[in-house]
Structures are given as structure tokens and as C-alpha cells.
PDB file of N, CA and C in Angstrom:
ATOM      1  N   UNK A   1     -29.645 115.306  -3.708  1.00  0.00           N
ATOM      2  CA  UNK A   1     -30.262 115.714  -4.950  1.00  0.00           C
ATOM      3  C   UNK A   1     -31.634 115.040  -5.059  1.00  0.00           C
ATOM      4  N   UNK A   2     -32.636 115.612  -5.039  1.00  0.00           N
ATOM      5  CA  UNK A   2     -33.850 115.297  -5.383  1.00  0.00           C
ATOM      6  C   UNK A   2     -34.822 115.171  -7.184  1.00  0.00           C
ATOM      7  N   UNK A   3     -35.118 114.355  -6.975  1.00  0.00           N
ATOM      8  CA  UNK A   3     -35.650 114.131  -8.577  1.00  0.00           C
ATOM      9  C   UNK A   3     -37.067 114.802  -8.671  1.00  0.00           C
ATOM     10  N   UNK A   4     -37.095 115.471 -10.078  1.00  0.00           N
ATOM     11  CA  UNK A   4     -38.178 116.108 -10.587  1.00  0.00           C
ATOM     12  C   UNK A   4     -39.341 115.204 -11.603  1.00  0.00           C
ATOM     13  N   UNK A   5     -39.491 113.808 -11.158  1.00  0.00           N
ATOM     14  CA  UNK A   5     -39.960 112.926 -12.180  1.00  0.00           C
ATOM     15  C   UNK A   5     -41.591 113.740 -11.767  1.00  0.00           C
ATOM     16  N   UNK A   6     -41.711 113.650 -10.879  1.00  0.00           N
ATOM     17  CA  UNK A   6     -43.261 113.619 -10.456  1.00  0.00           C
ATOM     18  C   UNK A   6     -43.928 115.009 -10.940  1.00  0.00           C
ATOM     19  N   UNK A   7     -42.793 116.089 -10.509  1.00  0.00           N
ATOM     20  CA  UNK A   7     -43.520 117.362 -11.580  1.00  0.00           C
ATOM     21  C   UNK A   7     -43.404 117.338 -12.824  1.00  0.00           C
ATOM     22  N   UNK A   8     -42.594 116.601 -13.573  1.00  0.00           N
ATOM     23  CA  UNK A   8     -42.674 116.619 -15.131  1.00  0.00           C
ATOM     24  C   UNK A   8     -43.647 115.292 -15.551  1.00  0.00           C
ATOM     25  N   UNK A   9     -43.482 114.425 -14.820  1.00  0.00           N
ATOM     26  CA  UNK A   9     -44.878 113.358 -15.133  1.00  0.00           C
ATOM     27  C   UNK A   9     -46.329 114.156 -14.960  1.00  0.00           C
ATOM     28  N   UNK A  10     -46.521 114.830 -13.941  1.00  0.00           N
ATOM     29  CA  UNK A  10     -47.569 115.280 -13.924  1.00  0.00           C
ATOM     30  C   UNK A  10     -48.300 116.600 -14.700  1.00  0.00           C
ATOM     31  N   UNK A  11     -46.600 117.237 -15.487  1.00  0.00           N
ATOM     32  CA  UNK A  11     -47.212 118.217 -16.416  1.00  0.00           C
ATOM     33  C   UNK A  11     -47.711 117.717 -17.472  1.00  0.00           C
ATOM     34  N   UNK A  12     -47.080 116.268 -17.904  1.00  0.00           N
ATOM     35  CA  UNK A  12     -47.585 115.658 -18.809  1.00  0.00           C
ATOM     36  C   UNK A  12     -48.844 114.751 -18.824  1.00  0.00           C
ATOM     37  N   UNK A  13     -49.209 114.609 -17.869  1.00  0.00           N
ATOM     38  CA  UNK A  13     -50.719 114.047 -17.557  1.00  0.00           C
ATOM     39  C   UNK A  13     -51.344 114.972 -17.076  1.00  0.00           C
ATOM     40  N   UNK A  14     -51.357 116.387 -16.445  1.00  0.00           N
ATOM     41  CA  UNK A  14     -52.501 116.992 -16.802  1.00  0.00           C
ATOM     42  C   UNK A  14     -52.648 118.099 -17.830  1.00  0.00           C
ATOM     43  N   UNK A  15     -51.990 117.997 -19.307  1.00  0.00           N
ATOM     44  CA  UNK A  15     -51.614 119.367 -19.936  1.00  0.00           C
ATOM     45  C   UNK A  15     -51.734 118.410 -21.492  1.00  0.00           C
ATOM     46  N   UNK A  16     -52.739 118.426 -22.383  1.00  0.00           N
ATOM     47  CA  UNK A  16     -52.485 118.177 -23.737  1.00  0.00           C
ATOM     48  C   UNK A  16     -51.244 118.622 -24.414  1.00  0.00           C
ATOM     49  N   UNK A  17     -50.576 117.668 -24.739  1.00  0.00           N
ATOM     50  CA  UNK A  17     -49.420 117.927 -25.805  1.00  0.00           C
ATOM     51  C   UNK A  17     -49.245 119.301 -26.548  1.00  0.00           C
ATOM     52  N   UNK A  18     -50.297 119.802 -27.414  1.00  0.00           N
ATOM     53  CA  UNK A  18     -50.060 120.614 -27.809  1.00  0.00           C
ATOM     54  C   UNK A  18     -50.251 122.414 -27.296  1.00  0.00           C
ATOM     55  N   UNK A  19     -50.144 121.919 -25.733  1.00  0.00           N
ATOM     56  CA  UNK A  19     -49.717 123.249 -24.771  1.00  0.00           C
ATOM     57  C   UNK A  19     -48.463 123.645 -24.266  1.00  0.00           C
ATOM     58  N   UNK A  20     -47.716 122.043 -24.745  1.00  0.00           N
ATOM     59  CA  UNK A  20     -46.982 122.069 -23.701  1.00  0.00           C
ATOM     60  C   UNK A  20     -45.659 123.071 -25.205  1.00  0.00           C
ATOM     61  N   UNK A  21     -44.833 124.263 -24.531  1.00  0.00           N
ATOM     62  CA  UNK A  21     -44.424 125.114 -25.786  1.00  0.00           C
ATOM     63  C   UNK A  21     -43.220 124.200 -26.110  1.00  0.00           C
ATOM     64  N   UNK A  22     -42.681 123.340 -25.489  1.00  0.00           N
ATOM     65  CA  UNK A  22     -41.759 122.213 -26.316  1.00  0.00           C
ATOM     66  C   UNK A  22     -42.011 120.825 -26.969  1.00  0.00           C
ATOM     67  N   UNK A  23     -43.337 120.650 -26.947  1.00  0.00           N
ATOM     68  CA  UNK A  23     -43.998 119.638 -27.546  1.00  0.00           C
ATOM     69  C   UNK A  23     -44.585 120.330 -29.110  1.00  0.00           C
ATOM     70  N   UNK A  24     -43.729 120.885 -30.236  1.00  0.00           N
ATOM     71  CA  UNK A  24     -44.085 121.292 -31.170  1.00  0.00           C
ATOM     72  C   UNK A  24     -45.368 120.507 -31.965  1.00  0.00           C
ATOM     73  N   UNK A  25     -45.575 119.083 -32.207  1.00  0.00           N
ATOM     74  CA  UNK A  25     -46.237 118.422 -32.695  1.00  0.00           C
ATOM     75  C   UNK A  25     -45.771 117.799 -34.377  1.00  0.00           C
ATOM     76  N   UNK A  26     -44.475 118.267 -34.384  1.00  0.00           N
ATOM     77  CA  UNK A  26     -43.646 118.036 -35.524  1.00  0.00           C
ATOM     78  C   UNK A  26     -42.545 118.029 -35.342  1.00  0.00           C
ATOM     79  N   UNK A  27     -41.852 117.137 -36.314  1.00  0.00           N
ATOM     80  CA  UNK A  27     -40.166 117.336 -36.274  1.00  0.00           C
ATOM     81  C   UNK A  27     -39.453 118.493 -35.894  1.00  0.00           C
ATOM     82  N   UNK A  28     -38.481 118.495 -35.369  1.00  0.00           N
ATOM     83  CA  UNK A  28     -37.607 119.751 -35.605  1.00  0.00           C
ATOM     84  C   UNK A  28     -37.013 120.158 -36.935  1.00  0.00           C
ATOM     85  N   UNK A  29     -37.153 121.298 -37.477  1.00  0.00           N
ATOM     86  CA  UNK A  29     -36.896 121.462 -38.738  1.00  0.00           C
ATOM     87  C   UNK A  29     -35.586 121.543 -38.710  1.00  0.00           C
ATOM     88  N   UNK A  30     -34.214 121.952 -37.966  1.00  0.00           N
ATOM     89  CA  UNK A  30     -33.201 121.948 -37.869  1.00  0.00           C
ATOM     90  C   UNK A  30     -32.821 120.316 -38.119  1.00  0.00           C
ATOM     91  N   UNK A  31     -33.344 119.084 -37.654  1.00  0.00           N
ATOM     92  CA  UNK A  31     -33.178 118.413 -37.843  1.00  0.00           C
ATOM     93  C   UNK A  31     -33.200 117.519 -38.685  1.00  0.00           C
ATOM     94  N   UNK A  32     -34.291 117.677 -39.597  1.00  0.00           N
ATOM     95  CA  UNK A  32     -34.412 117.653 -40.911  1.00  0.00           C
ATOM     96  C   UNK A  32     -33.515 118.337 -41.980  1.00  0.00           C
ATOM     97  N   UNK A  33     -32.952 119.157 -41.694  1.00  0.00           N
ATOM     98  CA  UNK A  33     -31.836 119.977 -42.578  1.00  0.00           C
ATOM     99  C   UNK A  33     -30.841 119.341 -42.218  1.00  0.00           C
ATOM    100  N   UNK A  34     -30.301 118.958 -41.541  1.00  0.00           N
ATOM    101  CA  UNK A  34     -29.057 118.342 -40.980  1.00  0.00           C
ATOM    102  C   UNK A  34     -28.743 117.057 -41.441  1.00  0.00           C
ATOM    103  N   UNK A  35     -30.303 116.234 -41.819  1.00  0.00           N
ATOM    104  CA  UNK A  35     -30.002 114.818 -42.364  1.00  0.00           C
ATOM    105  C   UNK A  35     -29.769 115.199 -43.561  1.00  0.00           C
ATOM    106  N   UNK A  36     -30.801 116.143 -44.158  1.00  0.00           N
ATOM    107  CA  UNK A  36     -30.561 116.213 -46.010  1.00  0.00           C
ATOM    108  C   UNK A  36     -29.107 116.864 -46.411  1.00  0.00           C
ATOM    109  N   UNK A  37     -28.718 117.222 -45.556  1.00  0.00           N
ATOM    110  CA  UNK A  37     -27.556 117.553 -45.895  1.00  0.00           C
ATOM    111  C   UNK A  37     -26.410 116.559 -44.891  1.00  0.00           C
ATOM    112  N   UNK A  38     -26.585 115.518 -44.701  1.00  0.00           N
ATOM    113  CA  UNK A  38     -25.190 114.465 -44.212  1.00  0.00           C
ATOM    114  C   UNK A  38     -24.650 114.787 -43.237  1.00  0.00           C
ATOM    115  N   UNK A  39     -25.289 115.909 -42.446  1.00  0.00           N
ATOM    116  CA  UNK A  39     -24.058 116.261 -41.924  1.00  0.00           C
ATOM    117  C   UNK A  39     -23.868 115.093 -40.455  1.00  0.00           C
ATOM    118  N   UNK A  40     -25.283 114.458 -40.001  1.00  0.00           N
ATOM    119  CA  UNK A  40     -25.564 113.451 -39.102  1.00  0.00           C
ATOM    120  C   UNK A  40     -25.303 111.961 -39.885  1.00  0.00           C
ATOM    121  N   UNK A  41     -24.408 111.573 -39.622  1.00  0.00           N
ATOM    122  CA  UNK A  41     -24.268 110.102 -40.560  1.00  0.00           C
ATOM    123  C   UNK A  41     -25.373 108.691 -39.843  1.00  0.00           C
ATOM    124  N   UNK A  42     -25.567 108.015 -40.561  1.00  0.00           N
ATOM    125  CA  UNK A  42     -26.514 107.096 -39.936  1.00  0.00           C
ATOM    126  C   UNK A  42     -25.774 106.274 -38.998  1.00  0.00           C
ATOM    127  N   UNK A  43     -26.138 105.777 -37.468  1.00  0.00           N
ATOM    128  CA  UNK A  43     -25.544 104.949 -36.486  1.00  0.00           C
ATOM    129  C   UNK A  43     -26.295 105.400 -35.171  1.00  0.00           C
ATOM    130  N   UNK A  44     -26.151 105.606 -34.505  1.00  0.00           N
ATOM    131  CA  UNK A  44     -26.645 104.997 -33.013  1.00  0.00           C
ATOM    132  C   UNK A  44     -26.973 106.694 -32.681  1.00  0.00           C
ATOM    133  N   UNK A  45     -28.329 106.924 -32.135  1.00  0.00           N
ATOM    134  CA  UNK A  45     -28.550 108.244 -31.450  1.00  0.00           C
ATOM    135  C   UNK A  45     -29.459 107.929 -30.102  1.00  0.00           C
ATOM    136  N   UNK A  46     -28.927 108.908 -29.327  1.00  0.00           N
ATOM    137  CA  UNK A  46     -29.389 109.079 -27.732  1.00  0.00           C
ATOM    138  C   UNK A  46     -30.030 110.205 -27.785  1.00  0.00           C
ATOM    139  N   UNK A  47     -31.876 109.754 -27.591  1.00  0.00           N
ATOM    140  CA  UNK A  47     -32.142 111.221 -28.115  1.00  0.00           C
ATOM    141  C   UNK A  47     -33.043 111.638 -26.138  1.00  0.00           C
ATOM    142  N   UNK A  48     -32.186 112.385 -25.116  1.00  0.00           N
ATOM    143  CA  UNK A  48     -32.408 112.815 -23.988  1.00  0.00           C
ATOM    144  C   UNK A  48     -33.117 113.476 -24.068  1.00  0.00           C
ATOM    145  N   UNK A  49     -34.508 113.645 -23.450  1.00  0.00           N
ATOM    146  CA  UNK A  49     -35.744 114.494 -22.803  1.00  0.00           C
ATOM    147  C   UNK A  49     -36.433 114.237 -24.248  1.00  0.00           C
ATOM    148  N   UNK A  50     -36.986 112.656 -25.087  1.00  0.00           N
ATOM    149  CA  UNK A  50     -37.504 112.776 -26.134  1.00  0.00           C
ATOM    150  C   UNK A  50     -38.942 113.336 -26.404  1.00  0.00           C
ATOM    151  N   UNK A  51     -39.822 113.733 -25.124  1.00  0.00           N
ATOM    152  CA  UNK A  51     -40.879 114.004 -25.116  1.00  0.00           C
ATOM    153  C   UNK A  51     -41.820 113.134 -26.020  1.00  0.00           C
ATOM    154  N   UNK A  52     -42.578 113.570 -26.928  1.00  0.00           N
ATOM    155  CA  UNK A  52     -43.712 112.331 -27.494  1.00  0.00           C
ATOM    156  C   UNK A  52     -42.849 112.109 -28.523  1.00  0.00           C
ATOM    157  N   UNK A  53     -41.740 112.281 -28.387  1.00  0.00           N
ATOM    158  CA  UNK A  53     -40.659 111.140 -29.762  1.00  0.00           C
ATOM    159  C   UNK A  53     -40.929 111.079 -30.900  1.00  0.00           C
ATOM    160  N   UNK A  54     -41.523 112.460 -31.212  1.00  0.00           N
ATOM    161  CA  UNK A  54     -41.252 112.663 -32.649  1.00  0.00           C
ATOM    162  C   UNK A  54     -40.269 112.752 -33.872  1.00  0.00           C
ATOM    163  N   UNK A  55     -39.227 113.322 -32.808  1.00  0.00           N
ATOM    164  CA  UNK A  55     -37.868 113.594 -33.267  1.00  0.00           C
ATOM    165  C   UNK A  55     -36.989 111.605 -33.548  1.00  0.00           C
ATOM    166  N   UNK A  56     -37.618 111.323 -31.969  1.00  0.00           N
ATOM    167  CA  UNK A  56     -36.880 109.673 -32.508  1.00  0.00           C
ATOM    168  C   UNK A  56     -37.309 108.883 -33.735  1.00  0.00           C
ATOM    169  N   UNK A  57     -38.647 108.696 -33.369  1.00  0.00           N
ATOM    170  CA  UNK A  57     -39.351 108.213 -34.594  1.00  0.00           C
ATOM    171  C   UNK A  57     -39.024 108.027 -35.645  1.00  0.00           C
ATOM    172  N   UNK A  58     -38.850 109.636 -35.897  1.00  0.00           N
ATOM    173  CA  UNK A  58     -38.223 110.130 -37.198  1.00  0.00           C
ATOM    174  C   UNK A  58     -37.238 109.124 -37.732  1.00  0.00           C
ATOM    175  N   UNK A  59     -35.850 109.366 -36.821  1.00  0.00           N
ATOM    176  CA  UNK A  59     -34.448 109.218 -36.936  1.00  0.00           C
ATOM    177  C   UNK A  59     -35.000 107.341 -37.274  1.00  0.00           C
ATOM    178  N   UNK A  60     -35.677 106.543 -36.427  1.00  0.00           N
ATOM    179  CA  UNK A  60     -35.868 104.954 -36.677  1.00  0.00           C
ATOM    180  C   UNK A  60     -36.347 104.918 -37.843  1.00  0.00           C
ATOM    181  N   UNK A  61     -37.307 105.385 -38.166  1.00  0.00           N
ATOM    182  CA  UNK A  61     -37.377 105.387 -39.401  1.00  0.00           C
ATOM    183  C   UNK A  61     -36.880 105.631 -40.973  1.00  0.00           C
ATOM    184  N   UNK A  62     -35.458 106.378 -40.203  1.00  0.00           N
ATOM    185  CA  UNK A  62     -34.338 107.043 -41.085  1.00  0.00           C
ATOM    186  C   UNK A  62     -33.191 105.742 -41.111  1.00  0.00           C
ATOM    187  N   UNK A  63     -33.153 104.682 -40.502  1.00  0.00           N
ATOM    188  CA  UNK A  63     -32.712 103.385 -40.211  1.00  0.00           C
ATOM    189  C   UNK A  63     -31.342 103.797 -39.553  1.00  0.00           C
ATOM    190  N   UNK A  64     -31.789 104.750 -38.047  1.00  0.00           N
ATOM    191  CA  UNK A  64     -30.735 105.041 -36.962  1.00  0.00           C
ATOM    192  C   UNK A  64     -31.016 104.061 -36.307  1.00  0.00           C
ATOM    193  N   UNK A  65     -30.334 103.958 -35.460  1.00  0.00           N
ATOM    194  CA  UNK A  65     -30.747 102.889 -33.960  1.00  0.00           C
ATOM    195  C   UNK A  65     -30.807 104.162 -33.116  1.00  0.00           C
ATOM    196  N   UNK A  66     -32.395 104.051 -32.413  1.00  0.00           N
ATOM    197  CA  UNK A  66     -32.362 105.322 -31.529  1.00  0.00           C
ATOM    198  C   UNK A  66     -32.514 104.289 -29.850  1.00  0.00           C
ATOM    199  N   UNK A  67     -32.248 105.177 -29.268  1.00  0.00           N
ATOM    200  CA  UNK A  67     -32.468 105.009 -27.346  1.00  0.00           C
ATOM    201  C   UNK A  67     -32.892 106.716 -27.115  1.00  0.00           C
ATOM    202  N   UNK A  68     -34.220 106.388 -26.822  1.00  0.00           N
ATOM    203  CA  UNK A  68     -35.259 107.457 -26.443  1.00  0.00           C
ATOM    204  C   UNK A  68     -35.754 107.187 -24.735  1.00  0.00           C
ATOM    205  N   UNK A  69     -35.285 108.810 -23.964  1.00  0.00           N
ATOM    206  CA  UNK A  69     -35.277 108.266 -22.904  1.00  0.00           C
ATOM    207  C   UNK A  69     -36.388 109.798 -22.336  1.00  0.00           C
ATOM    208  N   UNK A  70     -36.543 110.066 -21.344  1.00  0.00           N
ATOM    209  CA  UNK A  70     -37.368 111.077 -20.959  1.00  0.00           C
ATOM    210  C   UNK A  70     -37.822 110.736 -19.060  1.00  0.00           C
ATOM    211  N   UNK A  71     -37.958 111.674 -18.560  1.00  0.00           N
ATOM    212  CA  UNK A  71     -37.734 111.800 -17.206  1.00  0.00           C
ATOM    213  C   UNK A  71     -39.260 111.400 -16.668  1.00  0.00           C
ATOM    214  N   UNK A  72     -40.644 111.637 -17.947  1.00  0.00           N
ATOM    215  CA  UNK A  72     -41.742 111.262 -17.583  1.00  0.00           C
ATOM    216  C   UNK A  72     -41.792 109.857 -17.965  1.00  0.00           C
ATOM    217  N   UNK A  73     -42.904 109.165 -17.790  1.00  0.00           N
ATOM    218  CA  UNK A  73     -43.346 107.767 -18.136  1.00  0.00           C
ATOM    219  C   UNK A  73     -44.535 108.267 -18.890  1.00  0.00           C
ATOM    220  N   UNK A  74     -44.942 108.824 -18.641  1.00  0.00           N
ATOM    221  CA  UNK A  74     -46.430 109.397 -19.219  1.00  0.00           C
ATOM    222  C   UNK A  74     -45.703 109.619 -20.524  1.00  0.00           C
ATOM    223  N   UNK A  75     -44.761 110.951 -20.552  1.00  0.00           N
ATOM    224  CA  UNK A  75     -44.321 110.844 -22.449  1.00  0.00           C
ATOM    225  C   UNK A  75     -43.292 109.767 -23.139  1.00  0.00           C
ATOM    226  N   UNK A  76     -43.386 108.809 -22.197  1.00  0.00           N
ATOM    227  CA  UNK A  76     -42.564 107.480 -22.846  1.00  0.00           C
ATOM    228  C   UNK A  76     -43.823 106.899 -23.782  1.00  0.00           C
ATOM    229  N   UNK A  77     -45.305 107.206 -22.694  1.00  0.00           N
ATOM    230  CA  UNK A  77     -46.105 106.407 -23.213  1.00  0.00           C
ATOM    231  C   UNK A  77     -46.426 106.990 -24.282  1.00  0.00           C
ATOM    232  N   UNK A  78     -46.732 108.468 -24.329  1.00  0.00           N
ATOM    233  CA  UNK A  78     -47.086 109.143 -26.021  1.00  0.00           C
ATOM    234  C   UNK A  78     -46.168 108.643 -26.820  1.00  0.00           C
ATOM    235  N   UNK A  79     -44.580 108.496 -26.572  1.00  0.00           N
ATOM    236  CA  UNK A  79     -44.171 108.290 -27.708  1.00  0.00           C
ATOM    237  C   UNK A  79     -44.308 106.819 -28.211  1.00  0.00           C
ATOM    238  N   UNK A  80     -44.785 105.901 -27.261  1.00  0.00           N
ATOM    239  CA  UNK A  80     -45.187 104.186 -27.624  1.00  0.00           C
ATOM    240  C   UNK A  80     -46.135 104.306 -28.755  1.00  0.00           C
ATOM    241  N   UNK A  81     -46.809 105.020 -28.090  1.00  0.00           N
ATOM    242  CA  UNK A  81     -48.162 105.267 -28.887  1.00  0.00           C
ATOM    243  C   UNK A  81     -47.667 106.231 -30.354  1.00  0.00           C
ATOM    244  N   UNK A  82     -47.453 107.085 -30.561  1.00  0.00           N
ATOM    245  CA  UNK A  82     -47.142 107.588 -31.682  1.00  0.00           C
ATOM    246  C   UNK A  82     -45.856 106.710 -32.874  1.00  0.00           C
ATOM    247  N   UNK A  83     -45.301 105.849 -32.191  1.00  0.00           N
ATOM    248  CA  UNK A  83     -44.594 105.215 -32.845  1.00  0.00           C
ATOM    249  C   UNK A  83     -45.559 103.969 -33.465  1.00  0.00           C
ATOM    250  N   UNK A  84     -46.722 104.163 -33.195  1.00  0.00           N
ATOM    251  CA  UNK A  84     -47.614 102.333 -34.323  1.00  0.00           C
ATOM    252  C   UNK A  84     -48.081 103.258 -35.367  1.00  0.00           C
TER     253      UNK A  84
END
């Protein structure tokens, strides 16, 4: 099995965020409905392929404990950066 880090690192270093069609630049609105309505209780989320971690952000700031993970390093780093 061979790993795809290097083509998804590199879509993300040569492609502005807001090309990429799963990098919305905002929350997921499904996800936002889901907190206002309870149906996600507050505790521990694994949020897989977080891209620029908007979605985590969110949830830390919602006082989840998140683990935000993603196959690039490049969108580990957007989401470092979008999280100050």
C-alpha cells in the first residue's frame, strides 16, 4: 500500500484554499445544527481529513477536546495558523 501524502500535500501548497471545492472557508452548516440542537454532546472529537480546521476550531471553542489530524502537513499548518 502506498501513501498519497505527497499528492495531497502538494495540492495544498500549490492551490489557494478557496479552490480547493472541500475547503468551504466556513463551518459546516450541518454541523452547526447538530450542536444547537444536542444532538452531539460535549466530550472528545476525532475530526479525520480536518483540512484548514475550521470545523475543529469550531468544536474547541465549543469546549470539545478535539484531535485534528489530516494526511497534509501543509493543512495542519493552515489550521495552526487559523486557530490564533
Amino acid at each position: 500500500m502506498t501513501s498519497k501524502y505527497a499528492s495531497w500535500d502538494k495540492i495544498y501548497r500549490d492551490n489557494p484554499l478557496h479552490t480547493l471545492g472541500w475547503e468551504l472557508g466556513r463551518l459546516r452548516l450541518v454541523l452547526v445544527e447538530l450542536l444547537k440542537k444536542n444532538i452531539i454532546q460535549k466530550g472528545k472529537i476525532l475530526d479525520i481529513c480536518c483540512g484548514a480546521g475550521k470545523n475543529s476550531i469550531y468544536l474547541a471553542k465549543k469546549v470539545f477536546s478535539v484531535i485534528a489530524i489530516n494526511i497534509s502537513l501543509t493543512a495542519i499548518g493552515y489550521a495552526k495558523k487559523n486557530k490564533k
